[in-house]
Protein backbone atom coordinates (compact mmCIF):
# COMPACT_ATOMS: atom_id res chain seq x y z
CA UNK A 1 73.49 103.77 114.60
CA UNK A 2 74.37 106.82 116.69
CA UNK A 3 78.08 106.97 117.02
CA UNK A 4 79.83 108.40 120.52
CA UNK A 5 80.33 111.90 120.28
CA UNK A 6 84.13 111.87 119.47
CA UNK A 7 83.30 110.34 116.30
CA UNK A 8 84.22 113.13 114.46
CA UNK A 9 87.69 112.74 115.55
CA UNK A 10 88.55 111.96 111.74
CA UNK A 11 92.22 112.70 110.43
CA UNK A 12 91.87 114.52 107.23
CA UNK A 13 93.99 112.07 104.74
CA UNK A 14 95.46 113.86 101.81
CA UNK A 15 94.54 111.28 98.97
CA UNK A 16 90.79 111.50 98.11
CA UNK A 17 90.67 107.48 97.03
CA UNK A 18 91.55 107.03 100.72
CA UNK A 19 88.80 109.66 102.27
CA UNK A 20 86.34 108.00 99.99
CA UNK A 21 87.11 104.99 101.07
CA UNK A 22 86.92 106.26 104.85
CA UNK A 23 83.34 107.70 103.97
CA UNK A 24 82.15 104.51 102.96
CA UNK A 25 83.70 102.46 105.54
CA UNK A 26 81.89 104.82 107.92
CA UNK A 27 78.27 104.46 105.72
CA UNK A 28 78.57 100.93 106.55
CA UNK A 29 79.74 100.86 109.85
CA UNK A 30 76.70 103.49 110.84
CA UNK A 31 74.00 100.16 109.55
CA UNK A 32 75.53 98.28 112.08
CA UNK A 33 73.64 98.50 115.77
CA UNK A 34 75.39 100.03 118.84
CA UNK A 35 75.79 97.17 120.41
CA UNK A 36 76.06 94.18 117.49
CA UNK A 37 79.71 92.71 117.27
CA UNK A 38 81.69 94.21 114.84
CA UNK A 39 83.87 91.59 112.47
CA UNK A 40 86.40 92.37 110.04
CA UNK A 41 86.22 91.46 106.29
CA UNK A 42 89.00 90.89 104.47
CA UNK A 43 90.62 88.27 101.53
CA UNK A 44 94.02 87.09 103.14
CA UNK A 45 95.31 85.99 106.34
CA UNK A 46 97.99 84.63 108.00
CA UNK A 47 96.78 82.89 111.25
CA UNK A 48 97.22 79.19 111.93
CA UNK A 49 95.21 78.82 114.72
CA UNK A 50 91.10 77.73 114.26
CA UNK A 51 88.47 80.61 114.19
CA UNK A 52 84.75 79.82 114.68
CA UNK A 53 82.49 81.17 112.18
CA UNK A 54 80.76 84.37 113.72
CA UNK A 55 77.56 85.38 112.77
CA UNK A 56 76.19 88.94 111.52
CA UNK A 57 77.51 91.17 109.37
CA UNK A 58 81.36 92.04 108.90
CA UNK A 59 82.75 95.82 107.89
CA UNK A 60 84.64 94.77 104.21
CA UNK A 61 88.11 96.64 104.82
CA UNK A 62 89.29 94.90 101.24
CA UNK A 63 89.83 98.12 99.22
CA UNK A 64 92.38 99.67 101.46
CA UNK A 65 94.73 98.18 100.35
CA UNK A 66 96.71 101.19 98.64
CA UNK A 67 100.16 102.85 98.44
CA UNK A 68 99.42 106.20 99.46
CA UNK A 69 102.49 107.61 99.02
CA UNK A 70 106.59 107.24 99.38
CA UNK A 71 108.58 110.45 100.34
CA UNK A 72 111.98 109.37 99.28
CA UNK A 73 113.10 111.98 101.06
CA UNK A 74 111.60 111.93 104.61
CA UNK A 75 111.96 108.08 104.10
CA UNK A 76 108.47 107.40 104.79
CA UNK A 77 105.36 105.52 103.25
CA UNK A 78 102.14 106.26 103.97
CA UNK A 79 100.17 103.09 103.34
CA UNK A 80 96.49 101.68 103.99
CA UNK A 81 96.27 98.63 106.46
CA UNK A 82 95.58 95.69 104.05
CA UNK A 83 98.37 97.02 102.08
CA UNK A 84 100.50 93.27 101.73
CA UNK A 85 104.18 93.68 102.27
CA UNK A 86 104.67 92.82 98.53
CA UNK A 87 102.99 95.70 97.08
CA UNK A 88 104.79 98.20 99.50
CA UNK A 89 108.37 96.54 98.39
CA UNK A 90 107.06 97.03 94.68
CA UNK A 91 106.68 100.21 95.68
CA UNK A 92 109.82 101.43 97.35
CA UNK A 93 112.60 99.62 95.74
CA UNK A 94 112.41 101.97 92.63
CA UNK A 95 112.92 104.79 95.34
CA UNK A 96 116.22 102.55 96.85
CA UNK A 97 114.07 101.72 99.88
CA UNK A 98 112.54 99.18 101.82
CA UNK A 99 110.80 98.97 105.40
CA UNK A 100 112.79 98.59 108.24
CA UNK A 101 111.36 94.78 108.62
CA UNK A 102 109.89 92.80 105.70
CA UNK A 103 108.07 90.05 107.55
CA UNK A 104 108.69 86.83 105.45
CA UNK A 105 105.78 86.12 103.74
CA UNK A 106 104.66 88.46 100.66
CA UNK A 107 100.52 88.70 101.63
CA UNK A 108 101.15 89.38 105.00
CA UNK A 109 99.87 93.01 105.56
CA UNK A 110 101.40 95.95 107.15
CA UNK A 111 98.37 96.45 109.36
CA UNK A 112 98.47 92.82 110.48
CA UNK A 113 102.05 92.85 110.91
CA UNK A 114 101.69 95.68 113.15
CA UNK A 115 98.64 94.62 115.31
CA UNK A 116 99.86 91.38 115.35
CA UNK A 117 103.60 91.49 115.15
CA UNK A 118 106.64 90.26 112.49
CA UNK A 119 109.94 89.38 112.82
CA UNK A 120 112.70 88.89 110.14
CA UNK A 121 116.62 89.04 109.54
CA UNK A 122 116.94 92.55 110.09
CA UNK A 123 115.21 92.92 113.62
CA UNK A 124 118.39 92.51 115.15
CA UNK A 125 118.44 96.13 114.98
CA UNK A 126 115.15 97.25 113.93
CA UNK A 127 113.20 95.66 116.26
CA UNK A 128 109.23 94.79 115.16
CA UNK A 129 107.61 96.40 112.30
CA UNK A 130 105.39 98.17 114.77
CA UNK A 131 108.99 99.85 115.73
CA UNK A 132 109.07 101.91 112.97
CA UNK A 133 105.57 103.06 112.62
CA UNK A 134 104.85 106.69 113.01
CA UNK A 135 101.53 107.32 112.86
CA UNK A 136 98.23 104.95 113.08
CA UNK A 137 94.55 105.73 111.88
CA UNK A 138 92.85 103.48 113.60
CA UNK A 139 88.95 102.32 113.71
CA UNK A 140 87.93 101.55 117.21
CA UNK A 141 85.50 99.57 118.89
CA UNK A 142 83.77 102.22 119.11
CA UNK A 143 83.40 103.61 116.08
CA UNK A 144 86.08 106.42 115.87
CA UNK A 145 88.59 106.59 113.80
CA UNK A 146 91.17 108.12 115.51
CA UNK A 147 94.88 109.50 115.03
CA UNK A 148 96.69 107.73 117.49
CA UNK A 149 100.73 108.89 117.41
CA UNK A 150 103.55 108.04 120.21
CA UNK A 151 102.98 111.64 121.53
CA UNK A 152 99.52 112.79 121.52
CA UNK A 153 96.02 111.81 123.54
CA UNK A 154 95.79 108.06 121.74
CA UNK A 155 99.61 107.62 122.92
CA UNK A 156 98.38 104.74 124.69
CA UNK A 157 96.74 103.17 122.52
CA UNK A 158 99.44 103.47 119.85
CA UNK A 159 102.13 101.40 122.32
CA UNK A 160 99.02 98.81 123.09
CA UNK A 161 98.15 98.06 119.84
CA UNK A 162 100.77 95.43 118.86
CA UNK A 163 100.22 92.18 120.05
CA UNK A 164 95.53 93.33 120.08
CA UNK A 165 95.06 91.12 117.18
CA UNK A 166 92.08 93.35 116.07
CA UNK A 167 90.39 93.27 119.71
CA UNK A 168 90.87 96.79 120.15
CA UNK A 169 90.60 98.03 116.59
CA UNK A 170 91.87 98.02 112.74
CA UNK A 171 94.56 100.29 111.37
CA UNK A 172 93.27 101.96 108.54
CA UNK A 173 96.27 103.50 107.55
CA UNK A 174 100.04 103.80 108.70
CA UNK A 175 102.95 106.16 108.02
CA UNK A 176 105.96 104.09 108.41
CA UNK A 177 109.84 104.52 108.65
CA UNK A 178 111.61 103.22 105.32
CA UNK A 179 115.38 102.67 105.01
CA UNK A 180 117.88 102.66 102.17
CA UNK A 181 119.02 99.68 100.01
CA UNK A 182 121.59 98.57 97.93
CA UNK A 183 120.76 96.37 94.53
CA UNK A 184 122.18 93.14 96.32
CA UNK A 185 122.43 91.29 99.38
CA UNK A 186 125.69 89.06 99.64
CA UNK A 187 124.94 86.13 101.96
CA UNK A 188 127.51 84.25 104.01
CA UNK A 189 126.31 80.81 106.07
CA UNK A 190 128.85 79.78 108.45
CA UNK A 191 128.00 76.22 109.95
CA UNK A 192 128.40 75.34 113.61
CA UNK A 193 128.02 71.90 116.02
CA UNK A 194 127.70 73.40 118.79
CA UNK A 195 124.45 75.05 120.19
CA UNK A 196 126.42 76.95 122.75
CA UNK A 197 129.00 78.52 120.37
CA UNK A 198 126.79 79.02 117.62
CA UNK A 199 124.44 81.35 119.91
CA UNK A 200 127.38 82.78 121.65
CA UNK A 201 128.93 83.88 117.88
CA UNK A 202 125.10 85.07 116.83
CA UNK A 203 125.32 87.54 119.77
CA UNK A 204 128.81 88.52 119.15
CA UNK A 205 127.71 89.13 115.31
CA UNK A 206 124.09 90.91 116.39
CA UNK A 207 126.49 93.46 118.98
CA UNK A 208 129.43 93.75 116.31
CA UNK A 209 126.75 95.57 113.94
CA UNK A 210 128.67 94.64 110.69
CA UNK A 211 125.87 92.81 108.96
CA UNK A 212 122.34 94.26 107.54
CA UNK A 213 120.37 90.88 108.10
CA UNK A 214 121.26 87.76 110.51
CA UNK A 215 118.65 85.04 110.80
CA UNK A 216 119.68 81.30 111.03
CA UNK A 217 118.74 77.63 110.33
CA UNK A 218 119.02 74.42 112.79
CA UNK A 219 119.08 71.21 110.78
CA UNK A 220 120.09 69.01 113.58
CA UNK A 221 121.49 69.57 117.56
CA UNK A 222 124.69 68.83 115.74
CA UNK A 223 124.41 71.13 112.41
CA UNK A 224 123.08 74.33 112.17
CA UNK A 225 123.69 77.67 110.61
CA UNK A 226 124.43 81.48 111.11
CA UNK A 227 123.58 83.49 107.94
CA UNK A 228 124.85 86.86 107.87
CA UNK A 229 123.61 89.09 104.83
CA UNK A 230 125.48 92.24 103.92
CA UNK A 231 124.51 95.14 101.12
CA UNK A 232 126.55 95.62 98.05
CA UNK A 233 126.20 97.35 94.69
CA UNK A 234 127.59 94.77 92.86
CA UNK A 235 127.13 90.75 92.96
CA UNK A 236 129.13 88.61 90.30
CA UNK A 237 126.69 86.28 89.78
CA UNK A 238 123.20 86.20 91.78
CA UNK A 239 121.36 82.77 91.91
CA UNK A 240 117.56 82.50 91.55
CA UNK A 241 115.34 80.42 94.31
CA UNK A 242 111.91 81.83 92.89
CA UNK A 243 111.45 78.48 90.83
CA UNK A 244 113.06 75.22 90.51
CA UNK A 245 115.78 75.85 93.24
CA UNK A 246 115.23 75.83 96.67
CA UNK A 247 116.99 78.36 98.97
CA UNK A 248 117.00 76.56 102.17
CA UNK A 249 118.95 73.74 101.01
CA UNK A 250 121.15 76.19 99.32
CA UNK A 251 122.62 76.69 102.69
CA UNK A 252 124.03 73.67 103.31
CA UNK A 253 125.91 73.60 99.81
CA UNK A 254 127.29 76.97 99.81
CA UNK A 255 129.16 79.31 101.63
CA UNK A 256 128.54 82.19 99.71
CA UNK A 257 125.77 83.32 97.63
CA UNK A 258 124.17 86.52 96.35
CA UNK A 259 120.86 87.79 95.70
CA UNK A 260 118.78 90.71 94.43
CA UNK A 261 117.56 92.38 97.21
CA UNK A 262 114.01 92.22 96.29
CA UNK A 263 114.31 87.95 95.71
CA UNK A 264 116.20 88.26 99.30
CA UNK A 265 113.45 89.71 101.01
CA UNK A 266 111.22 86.89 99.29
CA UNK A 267 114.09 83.83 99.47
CA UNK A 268 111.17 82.42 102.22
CA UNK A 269 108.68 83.03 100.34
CA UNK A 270 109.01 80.48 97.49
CA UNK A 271 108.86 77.50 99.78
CA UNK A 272 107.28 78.74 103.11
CA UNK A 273 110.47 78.56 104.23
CA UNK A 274 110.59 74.56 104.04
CA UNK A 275 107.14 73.80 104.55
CA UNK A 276 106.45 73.09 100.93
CA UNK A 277 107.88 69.50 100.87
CA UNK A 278 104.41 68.22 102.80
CA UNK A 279 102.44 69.94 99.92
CA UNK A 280 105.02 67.38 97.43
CA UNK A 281 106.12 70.71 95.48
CA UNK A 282 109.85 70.52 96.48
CA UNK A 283 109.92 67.59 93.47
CA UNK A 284 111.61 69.61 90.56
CA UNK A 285 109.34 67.81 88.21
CA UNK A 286 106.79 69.40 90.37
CA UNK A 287 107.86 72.92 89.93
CA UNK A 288 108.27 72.37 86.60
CA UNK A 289 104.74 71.85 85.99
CA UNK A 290 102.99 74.11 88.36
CA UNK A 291 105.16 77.08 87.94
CA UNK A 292 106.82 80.09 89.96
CA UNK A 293 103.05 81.94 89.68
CA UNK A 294 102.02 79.36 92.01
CA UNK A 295 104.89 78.68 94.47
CA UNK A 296 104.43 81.26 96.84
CA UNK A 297 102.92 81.32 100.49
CA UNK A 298 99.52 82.37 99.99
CA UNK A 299 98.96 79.54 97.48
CA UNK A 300 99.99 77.04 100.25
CA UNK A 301 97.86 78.56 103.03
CA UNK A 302 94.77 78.01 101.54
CA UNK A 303 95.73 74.42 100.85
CA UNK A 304 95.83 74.11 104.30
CA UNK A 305 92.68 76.38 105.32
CA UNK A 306 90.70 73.64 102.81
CA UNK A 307 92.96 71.01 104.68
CA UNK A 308 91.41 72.09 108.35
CA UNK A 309 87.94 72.56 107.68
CA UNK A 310 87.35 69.55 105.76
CA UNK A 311 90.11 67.01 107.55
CA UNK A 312 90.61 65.23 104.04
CA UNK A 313 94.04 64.09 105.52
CA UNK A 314 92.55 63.05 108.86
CA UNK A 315 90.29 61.28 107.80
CA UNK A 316 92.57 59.14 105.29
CA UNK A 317 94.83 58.90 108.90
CA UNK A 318 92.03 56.98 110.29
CA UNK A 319 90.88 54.71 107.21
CA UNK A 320 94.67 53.45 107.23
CA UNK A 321 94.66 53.53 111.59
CA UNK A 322 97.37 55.53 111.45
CA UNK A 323 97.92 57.38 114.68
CA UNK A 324 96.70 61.28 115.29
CA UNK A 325 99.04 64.03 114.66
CA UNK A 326 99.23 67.41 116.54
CA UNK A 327 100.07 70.31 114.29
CA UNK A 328 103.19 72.24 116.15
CA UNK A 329 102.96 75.72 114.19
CA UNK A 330 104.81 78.80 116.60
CA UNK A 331 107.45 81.40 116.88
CA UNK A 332 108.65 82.12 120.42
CA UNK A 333 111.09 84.82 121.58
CA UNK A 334 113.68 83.44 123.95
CA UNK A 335 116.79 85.39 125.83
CA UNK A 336 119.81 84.78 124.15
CA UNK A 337 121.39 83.56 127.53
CA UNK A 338 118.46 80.60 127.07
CA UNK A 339 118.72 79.84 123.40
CA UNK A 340 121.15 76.99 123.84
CA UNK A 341 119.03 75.28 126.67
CA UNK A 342 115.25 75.46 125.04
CA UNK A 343 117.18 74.18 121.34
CA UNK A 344 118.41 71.48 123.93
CA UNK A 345 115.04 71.04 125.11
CA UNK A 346 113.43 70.99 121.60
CA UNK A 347 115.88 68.69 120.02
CA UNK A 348 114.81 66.15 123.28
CA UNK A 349 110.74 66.99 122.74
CA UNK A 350 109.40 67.96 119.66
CA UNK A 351 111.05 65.63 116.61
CA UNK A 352 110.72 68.68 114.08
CA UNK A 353 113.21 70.11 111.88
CA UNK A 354 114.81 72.66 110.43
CA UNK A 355 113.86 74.90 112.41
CA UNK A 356 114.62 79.09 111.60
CA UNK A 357 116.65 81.41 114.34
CA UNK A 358 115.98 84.69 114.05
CA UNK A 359 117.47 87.52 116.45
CA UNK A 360 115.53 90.63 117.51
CA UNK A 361 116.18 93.59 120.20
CA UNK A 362 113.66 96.24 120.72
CA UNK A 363 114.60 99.28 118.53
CA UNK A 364 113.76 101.94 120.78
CA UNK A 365 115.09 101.15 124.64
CA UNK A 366 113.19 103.67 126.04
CA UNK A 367 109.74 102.54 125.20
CA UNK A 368 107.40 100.17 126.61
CA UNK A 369 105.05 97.99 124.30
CA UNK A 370 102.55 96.65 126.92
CA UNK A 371 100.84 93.98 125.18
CA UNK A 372 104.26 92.08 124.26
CA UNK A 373 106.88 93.35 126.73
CA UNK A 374 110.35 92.01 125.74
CA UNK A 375 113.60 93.75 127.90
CA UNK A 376 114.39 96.59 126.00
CA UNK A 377 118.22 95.95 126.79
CA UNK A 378 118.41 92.10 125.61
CA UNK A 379 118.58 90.30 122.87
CA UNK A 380 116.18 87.66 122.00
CA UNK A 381 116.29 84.69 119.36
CA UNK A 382 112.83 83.57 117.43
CA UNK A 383 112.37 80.15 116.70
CA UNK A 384 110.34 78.99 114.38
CA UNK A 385 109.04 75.55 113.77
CA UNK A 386 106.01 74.55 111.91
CA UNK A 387 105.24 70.85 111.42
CA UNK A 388 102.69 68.12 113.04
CA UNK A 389 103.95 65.76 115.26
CA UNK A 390 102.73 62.27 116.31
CA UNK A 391 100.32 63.16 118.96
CA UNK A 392 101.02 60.33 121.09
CA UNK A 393 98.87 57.63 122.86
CA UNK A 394 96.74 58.62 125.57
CA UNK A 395 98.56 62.43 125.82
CA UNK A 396 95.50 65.16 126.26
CA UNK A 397 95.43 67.85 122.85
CA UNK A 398 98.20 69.89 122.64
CA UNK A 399 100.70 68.21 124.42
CA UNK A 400 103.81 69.31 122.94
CA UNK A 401 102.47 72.39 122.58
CA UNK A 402 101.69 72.89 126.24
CA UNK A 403 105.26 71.82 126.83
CA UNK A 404 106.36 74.18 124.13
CA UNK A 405 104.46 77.18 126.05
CA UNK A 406 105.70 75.99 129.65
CA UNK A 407 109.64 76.04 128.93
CA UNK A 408 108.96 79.37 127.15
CA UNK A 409 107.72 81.25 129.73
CA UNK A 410 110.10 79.20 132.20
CA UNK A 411 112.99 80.80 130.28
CA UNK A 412 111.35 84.70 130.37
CA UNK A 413 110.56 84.26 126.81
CA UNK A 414 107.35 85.18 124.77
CA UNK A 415 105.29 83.59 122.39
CA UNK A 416 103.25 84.99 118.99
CA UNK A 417 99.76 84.54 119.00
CA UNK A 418 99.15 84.02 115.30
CA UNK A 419 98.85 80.17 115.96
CA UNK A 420 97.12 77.73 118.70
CA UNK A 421 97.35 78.84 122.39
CA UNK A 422 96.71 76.47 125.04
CA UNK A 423 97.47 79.18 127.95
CA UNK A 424 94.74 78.75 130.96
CA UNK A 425 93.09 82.52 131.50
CA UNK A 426 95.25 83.86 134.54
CA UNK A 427 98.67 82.93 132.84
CA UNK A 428 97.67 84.50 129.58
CA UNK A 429 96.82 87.89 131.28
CA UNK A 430 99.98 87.78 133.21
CA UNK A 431 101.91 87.09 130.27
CA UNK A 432 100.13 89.61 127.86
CA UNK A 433 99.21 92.17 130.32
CA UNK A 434 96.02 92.17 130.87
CA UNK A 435 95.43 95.27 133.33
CA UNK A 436 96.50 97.34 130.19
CA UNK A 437 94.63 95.67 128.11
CA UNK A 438 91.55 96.26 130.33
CA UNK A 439 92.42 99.96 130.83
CA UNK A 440 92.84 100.26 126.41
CA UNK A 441 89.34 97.78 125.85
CA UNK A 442 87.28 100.02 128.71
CA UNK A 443 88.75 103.54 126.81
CA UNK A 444 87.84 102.02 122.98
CA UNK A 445 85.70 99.31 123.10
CA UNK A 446 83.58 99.87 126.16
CA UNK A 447 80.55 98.03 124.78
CA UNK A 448 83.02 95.32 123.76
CA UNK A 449 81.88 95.09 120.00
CA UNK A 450 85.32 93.70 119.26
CA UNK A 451 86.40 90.20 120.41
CA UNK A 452 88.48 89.51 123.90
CA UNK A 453 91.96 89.08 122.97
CA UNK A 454 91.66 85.66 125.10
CA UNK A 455 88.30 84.49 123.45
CA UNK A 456 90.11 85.33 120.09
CA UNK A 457 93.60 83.62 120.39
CA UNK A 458 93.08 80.72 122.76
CA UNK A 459 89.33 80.08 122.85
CA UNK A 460 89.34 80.86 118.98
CA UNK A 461 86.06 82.21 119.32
């Protein structure tokens, strides 16, 4: 394979395990023609929305997956893309840090978090994990690997790669921003019955600054909670929801509660938030025999992968004719003005609950992030559901979904793409941008090696 030119546009990494691995990344992408597709291989992931099976051969990106290094003083990490949020924590919290934002889920991967986005309880403040990102070596369609930084030649494609999903390269390696920690996080959950006052007091809280982490969980129109977590050196007792309890129904029986700060990064974790009662592990006989080793996220994903390419549960639907279910699996970013009126809407569609509340404001004001553009002056509120839902008589696939989508974008929200998409073609470019996105695919994958962002989130080619 003859590589363009600017090939040789290498960074020169300081650990020799990573330029080894970079030399042999490069040995295998150079037996790969010009022009075949180029696929990524790798162990984990963290998309809920179908993929087809493509043919050919895929680069294996599985070994970077390393630590590099963590400057306690510059409060940085230099980590590899396939580096899983878990191992970085293990590796900062001896140094008192932590990333700015710890998506939930422990094998979700820095790299995937950043081309794809995260959100958790501290985004209030700090934004997106790709908010605090420095630096990105990136593999392009094209077969560089190039430096791209907020303030040199690959500028743009540093602010357009969150929200690519892959389709305009693979991050390689990251420097990120870390931030300090205390040994506990003290958790408060105030309950409210009113949507309107309950997103009203989640603004007030988010502008008032006094908290390290608000996120919140919806039980009902009529009962829902505001959790604010605060940092403290000392706890005087700290509960434990890595085994037989359960933290989200912790919130309903108490009003305050401590935690370590690593099992409070992780308090989702155990359960997948709540989405462990369909797998019939929420039974504490259950836990008892299968163990804390095995109640984590990862374990339950591929439960369902095995779940959606075989259909075992489908198919026992239809030897008892019981109806069809659609699968309702999303996060969408709505104003804060709106929050009350889609929760109305929600409640009045889509019979799921809990479902999570998470608030997030763009870190940096002054900068644009084409591919997911939010207002850089307001504050937003994720929701989170992720059920099935009767699919309904005659009601075309993805109704509620659709409707989901509609009000969204109605509002001037956004929605992640980690899950189904039902968008038609001229809505999702509007949406996502798809003039930069041209510009970025023309300038790094002009031969188009790497999947459409469009083929790969809604036609899930």
């Amino acid at each position: 394979m003859v590589l363009h030119d600017r090939a040789l546009e290498i960074p020169a990494p300081t650990d020799d395990g990573h330029r080894a691995r970079l030399a042999a990344l490069r040995a295998r992408l150079a037996t790969v023609g010009a022009d075949s597709p180029v696929r990524l291989g790798k162990r984990t992931s963290n998309l809920f929305r179908p993929r087809a099976r493509a043919a050919g051969p895929r680069l294996d990106v599985s070994g970077f997956t390393h630590v590099l290094h963590v400057d306690p003083v510059s409060r940085t990490a230099d980590v590899e893309g396939m580096v899983t949020y878990e191992d970085l924590v293990d590796a900062t919290l001896p140094h008192g840090l932590m990333p700015l934002v710890v998506p939930q889920l422990k094998t979700i991967t820095v790299g995937g978090a950043v081309t794809g986005l995260g959100i958790e309880s501290s985004s209030f403040r700090a934004g997106m994990p790709h908010e605090s990102v420095l630096e990105m070596e990136i593999l392009t369609g094209d077969g560089r690997i190039v430096l791209a930084r907020p303030d040199n030649e690959h500028r743009d494609l540093f602010f357009g790669f969150p929200n690519s999903y892959g389709t305009l390269g693979y991050a390689l390696r990251l420097t990120i921003e870390l931030q300090p920690v205390k040994p506990y996080v003290r958790l408060r959950h105030v309950r409210h019955s009113d949507p309107r006052t309950y997103f009203a007091e989640l603004d007030r809280v988010c502008r008032d600054g006094a908290a390290d982490f608000v996120d919140g969980t919806v039980f009902s129109p009529h009962e829902m909670y505001l959790t604010l977590g605060t940092f403290t050196d000392e706890a005087p007792e700290t509960s434990d929801y890595t085994w037989l309890d359960i933290y989200y129904t912790s919130i309903r029986g108490r009003d305050i509660d401590y935690l370590h700060t690593r099992d409070y990064l992780w308090r989702w974790d155990t359960d997948w938030f709540w989405c462990s009662r369909a797998l019939g592990v929420q039974h504490r006989s259950v836990r008892l025999l299968v163990g804390p080793r095995r109640l984590r996220s990862d374990v339950y994903h591929r439960i369902v992968s095995f779940e959606r390419r075989h259909r075992v549960l489908d198919r026992a639907r239809g030897l008892l004719r019981r109806p069809p279910r659609e699968m309702v699996v999303q996060d969408v970013e709505v104003p804060v003005r709106a929050a009350a009126e889609f929760l109305d809407f929600f409640h009045r569609e889509i019979p799921i609950s809990p479902v999570w509340v998470c608030p997030v404001r763009q870190r940096h004001p002054d900068r644009q992030w084409p591919l997911y553009q939010l207002d850089p002056h307001t504050l937003y509120v994720n929701f989170g559901f992720w059920a099935s839902v009767p699919a309904g008589g005659d009601r075309p696939p993805g109704t509620h979904n659709r409707m989901i989508e509609d009000t969204v974008t109605a509002l001037g929200g956004r929605k992640s793409l980690y899950s189904e998409s039902f968008y038609d073609e001229r809505t999702f470019w509007h949406l996502y941008n798809g003039t930069a996105y041209a510009d970025l695919k023309d300038r790094y994958d002009p031969r188009r090696r790497l999947l459409d962002l469009y083929d790969k989130c809604v036609r899930a080619r």
